[in-house]
PDB file of N, CA and C in Angstrom:
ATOM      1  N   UNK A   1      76.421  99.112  86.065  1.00  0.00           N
ATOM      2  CA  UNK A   1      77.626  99.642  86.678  1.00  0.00           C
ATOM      3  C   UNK A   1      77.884 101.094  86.273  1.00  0.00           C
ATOM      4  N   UNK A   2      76.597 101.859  85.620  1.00  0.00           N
ATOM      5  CA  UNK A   2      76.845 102.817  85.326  1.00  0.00           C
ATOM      6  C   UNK A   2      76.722 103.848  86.016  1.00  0.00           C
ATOM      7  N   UNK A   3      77.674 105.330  85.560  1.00  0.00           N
ATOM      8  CA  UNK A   3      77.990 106.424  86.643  1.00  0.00           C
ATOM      9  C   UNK A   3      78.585 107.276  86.880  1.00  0.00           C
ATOM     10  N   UNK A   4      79.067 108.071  87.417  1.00  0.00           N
ATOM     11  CA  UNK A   4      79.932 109.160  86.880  1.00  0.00           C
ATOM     12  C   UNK A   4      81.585 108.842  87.818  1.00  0.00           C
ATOM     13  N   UNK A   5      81.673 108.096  88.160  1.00  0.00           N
ATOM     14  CA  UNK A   5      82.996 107.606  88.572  1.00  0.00           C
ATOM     15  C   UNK A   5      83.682 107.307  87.305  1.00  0.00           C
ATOM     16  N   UNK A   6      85.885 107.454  88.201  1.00  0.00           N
ATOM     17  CA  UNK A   6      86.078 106.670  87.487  1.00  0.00           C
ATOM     18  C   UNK A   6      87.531 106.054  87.845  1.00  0.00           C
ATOM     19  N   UNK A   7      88.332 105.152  87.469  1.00  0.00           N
ATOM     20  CA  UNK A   7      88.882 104.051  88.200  1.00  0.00           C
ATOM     21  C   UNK A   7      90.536 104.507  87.172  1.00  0.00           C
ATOM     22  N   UNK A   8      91.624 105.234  87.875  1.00  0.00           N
ATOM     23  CA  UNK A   8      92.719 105.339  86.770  1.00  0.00           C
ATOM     24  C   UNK A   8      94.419 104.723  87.240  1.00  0.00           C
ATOM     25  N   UNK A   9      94.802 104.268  86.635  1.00  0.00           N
ATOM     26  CA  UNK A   9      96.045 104.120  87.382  1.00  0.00           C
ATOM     27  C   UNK A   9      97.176 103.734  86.258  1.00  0.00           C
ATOM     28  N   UNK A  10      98.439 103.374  86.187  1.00  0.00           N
ATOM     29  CA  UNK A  10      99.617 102.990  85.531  1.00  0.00           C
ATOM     30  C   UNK A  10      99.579 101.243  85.961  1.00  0.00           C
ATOM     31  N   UNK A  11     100.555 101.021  84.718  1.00  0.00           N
ATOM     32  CA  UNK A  11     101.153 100.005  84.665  1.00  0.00           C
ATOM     33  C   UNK A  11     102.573  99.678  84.504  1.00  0.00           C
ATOM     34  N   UNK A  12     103.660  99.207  85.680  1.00  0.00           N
ATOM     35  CA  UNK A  12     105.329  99.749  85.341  1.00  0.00           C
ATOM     36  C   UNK A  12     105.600  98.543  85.799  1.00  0.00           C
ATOM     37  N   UNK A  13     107.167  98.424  85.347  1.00  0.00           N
ATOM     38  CA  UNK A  13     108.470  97.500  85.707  1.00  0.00           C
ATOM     39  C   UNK A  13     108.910  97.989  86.650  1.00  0.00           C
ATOM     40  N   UNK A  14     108.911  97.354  88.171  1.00  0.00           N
ATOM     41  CA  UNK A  14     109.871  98.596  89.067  1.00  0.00           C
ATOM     42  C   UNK A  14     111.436  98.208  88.564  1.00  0.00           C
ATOM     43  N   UNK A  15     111.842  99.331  88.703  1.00  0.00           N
ATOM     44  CA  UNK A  15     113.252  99.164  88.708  1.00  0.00           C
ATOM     45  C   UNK A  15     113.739 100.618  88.991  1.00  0.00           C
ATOM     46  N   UNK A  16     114.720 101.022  88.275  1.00  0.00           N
ATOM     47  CA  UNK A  16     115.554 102.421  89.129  1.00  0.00           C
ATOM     48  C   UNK A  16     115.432 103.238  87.510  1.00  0.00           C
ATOM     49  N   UNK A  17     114.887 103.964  87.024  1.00  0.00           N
ATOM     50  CA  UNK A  17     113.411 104.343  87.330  1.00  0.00           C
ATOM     51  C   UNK A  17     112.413 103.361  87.412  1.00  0.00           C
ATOM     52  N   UNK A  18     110.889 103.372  87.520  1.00  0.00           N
ATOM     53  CA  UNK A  18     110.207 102.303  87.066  1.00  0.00           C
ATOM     54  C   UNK A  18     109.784 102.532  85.229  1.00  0.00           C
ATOM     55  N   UNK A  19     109.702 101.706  84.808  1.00  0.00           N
ATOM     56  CA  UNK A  19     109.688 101.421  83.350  1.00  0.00           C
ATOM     57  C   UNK A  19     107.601 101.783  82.993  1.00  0.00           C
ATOM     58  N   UNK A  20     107.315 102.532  82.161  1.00  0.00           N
ATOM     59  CA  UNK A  20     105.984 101.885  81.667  1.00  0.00           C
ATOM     60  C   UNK A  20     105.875 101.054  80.900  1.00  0.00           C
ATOM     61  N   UNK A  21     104.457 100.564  81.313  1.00  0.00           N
ATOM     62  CA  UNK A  21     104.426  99.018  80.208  1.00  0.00           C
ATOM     63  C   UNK A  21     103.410  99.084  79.697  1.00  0.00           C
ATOM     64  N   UNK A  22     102.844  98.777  78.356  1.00  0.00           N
ATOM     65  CA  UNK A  22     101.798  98.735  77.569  1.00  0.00           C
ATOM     66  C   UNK A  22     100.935  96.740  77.719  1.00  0.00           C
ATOM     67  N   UNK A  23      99.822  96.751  78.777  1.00  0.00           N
ATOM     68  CA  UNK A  23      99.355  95.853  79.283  1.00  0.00           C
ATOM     69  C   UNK A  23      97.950  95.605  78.961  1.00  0.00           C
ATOM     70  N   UNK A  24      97.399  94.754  78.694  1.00  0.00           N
ATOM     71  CA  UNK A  24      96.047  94.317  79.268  1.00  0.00           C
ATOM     72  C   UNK A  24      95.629  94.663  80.934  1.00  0.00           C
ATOM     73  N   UNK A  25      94.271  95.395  81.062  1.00  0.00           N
ATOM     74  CA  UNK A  25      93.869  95.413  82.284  1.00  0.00           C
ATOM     75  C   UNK A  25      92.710  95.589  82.308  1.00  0.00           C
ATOM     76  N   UNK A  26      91.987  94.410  83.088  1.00  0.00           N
ATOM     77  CA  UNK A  26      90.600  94.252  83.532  1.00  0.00           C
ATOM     78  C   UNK A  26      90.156  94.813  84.487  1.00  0.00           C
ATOM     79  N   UNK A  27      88.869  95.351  84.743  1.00  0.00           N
ATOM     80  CA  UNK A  27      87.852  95.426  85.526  1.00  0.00           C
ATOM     81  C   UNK A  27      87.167  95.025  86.051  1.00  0.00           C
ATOM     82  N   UNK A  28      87.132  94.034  86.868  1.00  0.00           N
ATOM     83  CA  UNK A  28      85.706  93.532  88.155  1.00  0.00           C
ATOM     84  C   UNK A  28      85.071  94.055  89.039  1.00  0.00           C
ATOM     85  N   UNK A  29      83.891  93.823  88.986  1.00  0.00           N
ATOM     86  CA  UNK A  29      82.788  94.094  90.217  1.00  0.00           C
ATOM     87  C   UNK A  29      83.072  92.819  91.304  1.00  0.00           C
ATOM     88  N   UNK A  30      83.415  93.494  92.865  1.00  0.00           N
ATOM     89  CA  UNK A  30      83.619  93.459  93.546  1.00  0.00           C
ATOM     90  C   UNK A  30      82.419  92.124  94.058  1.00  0.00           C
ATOM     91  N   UNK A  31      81.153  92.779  93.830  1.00  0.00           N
ATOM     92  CA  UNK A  31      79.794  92.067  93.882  1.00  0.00           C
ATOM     93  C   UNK A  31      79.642  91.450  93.457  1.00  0.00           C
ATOM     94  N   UNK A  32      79.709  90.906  92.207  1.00  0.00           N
ATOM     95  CA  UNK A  32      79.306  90.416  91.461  1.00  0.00           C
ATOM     96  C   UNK A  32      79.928  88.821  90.726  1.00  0.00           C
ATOM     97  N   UNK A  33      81.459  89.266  90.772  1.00  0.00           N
ATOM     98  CA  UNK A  33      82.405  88.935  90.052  1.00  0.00           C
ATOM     99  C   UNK A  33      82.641  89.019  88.921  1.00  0.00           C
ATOM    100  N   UNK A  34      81.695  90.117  88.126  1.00  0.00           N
ATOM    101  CA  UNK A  34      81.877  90.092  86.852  1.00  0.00           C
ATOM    102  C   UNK A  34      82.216  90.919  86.232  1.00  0.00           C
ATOM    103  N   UNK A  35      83.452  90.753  84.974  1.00  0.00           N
ATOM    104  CA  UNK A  35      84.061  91.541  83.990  1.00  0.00           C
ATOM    105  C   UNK A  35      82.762  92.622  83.392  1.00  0.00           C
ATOM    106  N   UNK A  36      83.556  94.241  84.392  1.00  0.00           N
ATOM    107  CA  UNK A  36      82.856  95.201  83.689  1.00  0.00           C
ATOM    108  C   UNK A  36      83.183  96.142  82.281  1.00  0.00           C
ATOM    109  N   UNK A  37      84.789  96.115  82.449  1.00  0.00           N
ATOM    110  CA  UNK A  37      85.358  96.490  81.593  1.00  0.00           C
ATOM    111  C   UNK A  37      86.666  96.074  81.321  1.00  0.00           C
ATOM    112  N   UNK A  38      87.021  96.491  80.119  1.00  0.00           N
ATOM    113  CA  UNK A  38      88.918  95.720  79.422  1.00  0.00           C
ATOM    114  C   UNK A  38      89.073  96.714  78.607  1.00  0.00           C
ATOM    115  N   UNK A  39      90.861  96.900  79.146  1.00  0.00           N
ATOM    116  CA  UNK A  39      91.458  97.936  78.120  1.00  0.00           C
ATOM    117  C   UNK A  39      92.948  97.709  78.177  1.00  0.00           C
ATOM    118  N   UNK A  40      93.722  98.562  77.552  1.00  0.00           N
ATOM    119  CA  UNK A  40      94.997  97.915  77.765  1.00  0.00           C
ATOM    120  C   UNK A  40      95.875  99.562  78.223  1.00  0.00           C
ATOM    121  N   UNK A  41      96.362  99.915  78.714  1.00  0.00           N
ATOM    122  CA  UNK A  41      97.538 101.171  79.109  1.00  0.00           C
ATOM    123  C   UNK A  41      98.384 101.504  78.239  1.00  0.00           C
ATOM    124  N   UNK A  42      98.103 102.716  78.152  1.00  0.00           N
ATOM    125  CA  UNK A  42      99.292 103.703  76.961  1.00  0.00           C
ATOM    126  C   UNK A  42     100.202 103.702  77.155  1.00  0.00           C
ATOM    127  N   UNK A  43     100.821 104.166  76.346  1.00  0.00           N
ATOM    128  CA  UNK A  43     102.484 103.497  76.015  1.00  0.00           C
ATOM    129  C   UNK A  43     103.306 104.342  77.077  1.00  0.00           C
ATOM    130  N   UNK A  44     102.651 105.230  78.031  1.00  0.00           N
ATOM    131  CA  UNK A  44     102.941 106.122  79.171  1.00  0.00           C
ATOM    132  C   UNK A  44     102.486 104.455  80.688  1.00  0.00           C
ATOM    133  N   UNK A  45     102.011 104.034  80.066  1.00  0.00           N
ATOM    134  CA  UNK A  45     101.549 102.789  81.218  1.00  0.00           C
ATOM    135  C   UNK A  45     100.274 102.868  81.781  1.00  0.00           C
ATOM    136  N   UNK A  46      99.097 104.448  81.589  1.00  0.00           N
ATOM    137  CA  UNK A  46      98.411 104.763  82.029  1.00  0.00           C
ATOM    138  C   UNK A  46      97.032 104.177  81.650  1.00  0.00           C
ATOM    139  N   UNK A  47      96.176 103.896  82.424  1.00  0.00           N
ATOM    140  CA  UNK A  47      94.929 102.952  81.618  1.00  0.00           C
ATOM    141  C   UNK A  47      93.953 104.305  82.573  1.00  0.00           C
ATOM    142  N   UNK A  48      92.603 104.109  82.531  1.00  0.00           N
ATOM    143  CA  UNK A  48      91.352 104.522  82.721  1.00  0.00           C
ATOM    144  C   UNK A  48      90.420 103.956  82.637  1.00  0.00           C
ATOM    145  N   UNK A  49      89.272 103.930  83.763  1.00  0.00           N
ATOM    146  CA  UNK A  49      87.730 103.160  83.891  1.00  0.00           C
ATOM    147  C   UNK A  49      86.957 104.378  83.953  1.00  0.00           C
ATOM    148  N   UNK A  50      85.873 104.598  82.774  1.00  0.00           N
ATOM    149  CA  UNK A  50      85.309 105.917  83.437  1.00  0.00           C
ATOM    150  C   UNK A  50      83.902 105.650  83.123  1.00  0.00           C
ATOM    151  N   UNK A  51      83.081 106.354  83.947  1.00  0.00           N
ATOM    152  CA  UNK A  51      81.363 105.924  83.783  1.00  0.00           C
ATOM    153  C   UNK A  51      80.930 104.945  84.670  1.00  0.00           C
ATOM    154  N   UNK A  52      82.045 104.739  85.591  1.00  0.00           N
ATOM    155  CA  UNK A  52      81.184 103.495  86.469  1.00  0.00           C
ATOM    156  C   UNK A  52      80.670 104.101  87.926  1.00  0.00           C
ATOM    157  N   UNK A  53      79.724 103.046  88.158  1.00  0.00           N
ATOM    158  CA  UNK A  53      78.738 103.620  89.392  1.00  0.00           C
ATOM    159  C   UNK A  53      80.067 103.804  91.009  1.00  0.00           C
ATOM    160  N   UNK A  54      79.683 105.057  91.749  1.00  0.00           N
ATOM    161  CA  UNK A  54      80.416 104.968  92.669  1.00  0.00           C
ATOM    162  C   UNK A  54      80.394 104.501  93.554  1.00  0.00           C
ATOM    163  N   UNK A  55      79.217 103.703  93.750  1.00  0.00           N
ATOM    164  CA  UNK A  55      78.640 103.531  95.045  1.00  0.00           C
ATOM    165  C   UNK A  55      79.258 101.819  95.083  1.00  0.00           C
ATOM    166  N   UNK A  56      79.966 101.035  94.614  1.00  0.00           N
ATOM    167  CA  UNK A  56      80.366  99.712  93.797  1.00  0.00           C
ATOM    168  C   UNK A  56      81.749  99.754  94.373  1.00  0.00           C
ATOM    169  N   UNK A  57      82.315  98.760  94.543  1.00  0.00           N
ATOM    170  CA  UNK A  57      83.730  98.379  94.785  1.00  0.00           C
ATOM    171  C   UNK A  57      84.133  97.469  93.358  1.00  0.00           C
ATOM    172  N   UNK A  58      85.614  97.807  93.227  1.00  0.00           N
ATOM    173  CA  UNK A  58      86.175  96.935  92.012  1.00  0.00           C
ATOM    174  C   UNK A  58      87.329  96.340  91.853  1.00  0.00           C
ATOM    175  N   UNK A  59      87.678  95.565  91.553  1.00  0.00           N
ATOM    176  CA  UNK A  59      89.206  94.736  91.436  1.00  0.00           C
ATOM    177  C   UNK A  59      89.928  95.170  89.845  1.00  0.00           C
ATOM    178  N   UNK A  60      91.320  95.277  89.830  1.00  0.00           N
ATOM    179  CA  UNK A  60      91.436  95.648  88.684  1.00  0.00           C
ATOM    180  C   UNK A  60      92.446  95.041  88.565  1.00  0.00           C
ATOM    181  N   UNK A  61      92.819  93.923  87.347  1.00  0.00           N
ATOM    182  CA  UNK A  61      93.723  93.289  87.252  1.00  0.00           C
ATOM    183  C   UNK A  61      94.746  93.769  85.564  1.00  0.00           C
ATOM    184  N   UNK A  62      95.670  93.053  86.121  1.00  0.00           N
ATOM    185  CA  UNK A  62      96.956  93.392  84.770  1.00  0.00           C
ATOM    186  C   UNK A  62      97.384  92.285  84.648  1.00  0.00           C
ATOM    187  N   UNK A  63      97.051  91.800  83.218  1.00  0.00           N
ATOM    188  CA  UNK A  63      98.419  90.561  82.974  1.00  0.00           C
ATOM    189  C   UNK A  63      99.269  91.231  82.007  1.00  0.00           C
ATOM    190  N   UNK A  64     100.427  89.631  81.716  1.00  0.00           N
ATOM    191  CA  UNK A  64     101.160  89.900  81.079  1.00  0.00           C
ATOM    192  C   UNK A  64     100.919  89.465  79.760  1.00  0.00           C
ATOM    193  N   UNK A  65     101.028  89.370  78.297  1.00  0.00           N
ATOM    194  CA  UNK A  65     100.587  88.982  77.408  1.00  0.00           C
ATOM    195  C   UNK A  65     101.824  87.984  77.164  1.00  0.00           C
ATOM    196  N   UNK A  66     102.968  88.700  77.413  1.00  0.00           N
ATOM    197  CA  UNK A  66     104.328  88.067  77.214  1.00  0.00           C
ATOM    198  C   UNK A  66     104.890  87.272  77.850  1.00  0.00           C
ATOM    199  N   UNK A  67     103.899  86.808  79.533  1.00  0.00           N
ATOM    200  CA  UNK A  67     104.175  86.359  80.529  1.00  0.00           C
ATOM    201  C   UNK A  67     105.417  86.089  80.803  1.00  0.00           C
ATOM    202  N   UNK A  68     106.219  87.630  80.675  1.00  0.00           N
ATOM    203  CA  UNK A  68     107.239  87.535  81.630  1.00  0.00           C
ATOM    204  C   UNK A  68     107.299  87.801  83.155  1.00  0.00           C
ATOM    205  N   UNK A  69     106.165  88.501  83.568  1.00  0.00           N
ATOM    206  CA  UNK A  69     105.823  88.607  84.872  1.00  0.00           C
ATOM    207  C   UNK A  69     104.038  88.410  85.067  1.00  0.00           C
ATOM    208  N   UNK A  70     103.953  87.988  86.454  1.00  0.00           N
ATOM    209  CA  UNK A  70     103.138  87.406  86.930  1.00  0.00           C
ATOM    210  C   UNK A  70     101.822  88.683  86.584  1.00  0.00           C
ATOM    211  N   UNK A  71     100.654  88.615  87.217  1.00  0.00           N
ATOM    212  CA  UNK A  71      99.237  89.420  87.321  1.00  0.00           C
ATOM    213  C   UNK A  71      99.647  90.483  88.469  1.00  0.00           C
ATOM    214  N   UNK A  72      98.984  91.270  88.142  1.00  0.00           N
ATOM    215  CA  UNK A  72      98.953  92.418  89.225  1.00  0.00           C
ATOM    216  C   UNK A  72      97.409  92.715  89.607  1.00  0.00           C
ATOM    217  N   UNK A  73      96.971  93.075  90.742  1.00  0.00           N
ATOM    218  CA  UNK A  73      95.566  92.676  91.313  1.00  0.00           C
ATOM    219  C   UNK A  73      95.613  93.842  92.417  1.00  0.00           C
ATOM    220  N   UNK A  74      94.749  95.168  92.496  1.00  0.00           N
ATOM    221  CA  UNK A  74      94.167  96.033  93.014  1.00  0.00           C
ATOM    222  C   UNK A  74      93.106  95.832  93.385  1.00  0.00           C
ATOM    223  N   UNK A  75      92.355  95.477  94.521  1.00  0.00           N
ATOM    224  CA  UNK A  75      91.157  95.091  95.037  1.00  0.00           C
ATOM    225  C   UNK A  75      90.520  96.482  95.733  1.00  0.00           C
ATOM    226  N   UNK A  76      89.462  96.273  96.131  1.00  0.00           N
ATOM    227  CA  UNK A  76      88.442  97.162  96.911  1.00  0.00           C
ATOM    228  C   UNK A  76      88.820  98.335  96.521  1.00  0.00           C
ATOM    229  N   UNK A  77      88.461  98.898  95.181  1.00  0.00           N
ATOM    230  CA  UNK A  77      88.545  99.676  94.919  1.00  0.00           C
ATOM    231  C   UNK A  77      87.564 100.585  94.795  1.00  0.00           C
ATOM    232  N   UNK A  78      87.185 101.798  95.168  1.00  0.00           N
ATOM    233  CA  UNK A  78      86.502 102.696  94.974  1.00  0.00           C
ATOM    234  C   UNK A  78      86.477 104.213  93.728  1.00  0.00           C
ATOM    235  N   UNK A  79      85.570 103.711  92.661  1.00  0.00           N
ATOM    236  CA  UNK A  79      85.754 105.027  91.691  1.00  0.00           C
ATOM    237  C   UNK A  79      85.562 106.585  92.027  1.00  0.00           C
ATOM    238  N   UNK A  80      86.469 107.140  91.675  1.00  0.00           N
ATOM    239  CA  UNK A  80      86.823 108.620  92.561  1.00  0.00           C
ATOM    240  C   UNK A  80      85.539 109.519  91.158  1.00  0.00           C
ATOM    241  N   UNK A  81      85.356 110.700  91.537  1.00  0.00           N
ATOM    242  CA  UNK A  81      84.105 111.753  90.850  1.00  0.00           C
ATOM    243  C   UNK A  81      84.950 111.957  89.595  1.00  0.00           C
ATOM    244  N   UNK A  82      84.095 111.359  88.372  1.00  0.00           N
ATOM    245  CA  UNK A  82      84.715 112.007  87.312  1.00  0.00           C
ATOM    246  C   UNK A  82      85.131 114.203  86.972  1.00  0.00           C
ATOM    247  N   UNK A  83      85.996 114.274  86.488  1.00  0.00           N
ATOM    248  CA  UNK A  83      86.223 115.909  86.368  1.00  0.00           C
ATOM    249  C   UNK A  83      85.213 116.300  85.632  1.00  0.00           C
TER     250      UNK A  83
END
């Protein structure tokens, strides 16, 4: 899955503002089904996938550890050109 892509996004509470949240969030291959990578989002909510192949689609999931709210699930995802 290796490559110069890479896969970035937040993790928040919506509300009025939205809140960041410090989460677990996985990585799947689209193909495959299999866990490419795990990390968890800075205390800004922000996580990062970097080094993966671009040519690959990926799912990227968030739980809750505290399960106060449900999974969050980003599918068909495409890794944008690392800077």
């Amino acid at each position: 899955f290796g490559g110069n892509g890479q896969i970035s996004g937040t993790v928040k509470e919506k509300g009025q503002p939205d809140q960041p949240l410090v989460r677990q969030v996985l990585l799947y291959s689209e193909n495959t089904h299999t866990l490419v990578a795990s990390t968890w989002s800075q205390a800004d909510g922000s996580y990062r996938f970097e080094q993966l192949d671009r040519d690959q689609r990926y799912t990227v999931i968030s739980t809750d550890y505290q399960h106060l709210y449900r999974a969050v699930i980003a599918d068909n995802l495409t890794p944008e050109l690392m800077p």
